[in-house]
Protein backbone atom coordinates (compact mmCIF):
# COMPACT_ATOMS: atom_id res chain seq x y z
CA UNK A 1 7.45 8.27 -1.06
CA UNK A 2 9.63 6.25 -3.56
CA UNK A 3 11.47 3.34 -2.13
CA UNK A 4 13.86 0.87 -4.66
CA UNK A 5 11.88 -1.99 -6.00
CA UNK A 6 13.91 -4.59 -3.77
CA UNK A 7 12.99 -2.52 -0.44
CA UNK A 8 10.62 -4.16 1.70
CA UNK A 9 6.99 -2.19 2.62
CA UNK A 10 7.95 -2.29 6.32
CA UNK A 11 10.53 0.59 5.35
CA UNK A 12 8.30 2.75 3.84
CA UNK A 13 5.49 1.96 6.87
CA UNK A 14 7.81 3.00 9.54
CA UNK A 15 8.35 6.29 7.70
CA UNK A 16 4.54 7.04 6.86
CA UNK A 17 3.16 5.60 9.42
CA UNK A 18 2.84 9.10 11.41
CA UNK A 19 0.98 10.92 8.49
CA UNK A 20 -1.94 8.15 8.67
CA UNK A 21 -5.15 10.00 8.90
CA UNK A 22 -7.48 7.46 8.59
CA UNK A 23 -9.19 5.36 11.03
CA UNK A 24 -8.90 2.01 9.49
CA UNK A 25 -5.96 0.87 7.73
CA UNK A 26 -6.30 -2.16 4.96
CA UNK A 27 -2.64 -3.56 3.79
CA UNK A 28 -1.76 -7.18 2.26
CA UNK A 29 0.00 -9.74 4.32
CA UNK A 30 3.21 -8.06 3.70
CA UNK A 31 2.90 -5.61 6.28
CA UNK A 32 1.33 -8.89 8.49
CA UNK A 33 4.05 -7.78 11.69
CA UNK A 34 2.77 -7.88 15.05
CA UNK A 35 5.46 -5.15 16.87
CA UNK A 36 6.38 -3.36 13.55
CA UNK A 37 2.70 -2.82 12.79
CA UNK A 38 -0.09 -3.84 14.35
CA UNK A 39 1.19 -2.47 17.52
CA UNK A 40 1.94 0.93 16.05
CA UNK A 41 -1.76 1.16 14.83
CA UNK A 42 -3.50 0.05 17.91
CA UNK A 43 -1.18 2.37 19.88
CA UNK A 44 -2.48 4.83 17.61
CA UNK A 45 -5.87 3.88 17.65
CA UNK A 46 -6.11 2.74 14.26
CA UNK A 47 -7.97 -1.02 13.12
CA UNK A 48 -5.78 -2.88 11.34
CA UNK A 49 -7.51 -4.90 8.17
CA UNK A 50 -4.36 -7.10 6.91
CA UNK A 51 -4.90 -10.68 6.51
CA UNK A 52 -2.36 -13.24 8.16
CA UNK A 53 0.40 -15.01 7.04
CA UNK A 54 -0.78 -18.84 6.02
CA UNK A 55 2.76 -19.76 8.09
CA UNK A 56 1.61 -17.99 11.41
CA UNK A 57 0.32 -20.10 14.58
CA UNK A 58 -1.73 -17.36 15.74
CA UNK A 59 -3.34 -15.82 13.11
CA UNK A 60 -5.12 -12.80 13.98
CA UNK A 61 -8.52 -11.18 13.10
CA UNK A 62 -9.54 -9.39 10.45
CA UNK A 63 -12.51 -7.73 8.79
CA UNK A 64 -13.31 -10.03 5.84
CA UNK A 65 -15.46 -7.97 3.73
CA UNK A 66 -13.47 -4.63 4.37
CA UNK A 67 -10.72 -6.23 2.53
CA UNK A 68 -12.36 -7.39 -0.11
CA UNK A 69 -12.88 -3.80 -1.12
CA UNK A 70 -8.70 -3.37 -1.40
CA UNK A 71 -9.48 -4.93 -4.82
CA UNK A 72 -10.15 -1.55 -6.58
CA UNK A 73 -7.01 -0.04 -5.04
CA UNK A 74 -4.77 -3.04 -6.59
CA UNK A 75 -6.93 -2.63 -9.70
CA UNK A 76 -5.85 1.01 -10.32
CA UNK A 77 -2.33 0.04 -9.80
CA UNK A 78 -2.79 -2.69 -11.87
CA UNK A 79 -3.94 0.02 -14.93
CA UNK A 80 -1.21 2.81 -14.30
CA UNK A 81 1.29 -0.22 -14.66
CA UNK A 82 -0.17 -0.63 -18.25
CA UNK A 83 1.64 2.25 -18.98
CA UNK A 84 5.53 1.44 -19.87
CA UNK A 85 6.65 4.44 -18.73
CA UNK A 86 5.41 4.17 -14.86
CA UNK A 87 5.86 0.41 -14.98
CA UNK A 88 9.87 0.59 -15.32
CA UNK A 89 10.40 3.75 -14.19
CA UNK A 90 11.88 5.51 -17.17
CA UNK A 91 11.97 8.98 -15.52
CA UNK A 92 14.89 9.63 -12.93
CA UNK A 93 13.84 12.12 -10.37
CA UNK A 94 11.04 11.36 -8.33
CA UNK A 95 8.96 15.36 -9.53
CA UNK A 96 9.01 13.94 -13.09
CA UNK A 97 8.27 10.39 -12.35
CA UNK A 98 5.04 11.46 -9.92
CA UNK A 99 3.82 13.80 -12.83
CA UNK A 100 3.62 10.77 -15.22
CA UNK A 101 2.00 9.10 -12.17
CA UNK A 102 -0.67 12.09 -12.55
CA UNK A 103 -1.44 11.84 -16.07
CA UNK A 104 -1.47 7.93 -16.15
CA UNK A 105 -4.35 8.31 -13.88
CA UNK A 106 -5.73 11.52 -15.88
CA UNK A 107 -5.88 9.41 -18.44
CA UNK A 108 -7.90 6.41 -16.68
CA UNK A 109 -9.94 8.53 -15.14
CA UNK A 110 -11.31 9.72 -18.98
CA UNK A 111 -11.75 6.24 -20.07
């Protein structure tokens, strides 16, 4: 799912949310919502690894260590952004924009 760079990750959460398969879900503080998120993983019976806010008077619990794995994730990001083209979003429709996606991470995966 594309979303414009100024929307927020809530958006795209409340649309995705439903084709979670997985069991745990790790996410940065940005998606650190108690009704818009954590609830709508427990009520699905997910765990929810996503560090709080510093701002919040209850912070809640979260797996430490699990996150610390997130770091590849943000590190693959991190490499297909080295690539102009996926960085600023040259392409205009979302097929041809995804297919540079793919062969970014062709490409990295050679390396």
């Amino acid at each position: 799912m594309l979303t414009g760079g100024q929307a927020s990750d809530l958006c795209g959460f409340d649309v995705l949310v439903a084709t979670i398969e997985s069991a745990i879900v790790i996410g940065d503080k940005g998606y650190d919502a108690d009704a818009r998120v954590r609830a709508v993983l427990q009520g699905l019976g997910k765990e929810a690894v996503i560090p709080p806010r510093k701002k919040r008077t209850h912070p809640s619990d979260y797996d430490r260590e699990l996150y610390k794995r997130r770091h590849k994730i943000e590190n693959l990001f991190s490499r297909l952004k080295d690539n102009r083209a996926i960085a600023t979003r040259y392409d205009k429709t979302g097929v041809n924009f995804l297919s540079g996606v793919y062969l970014a991470a062709a490409m990295i995966g050679l390396l």
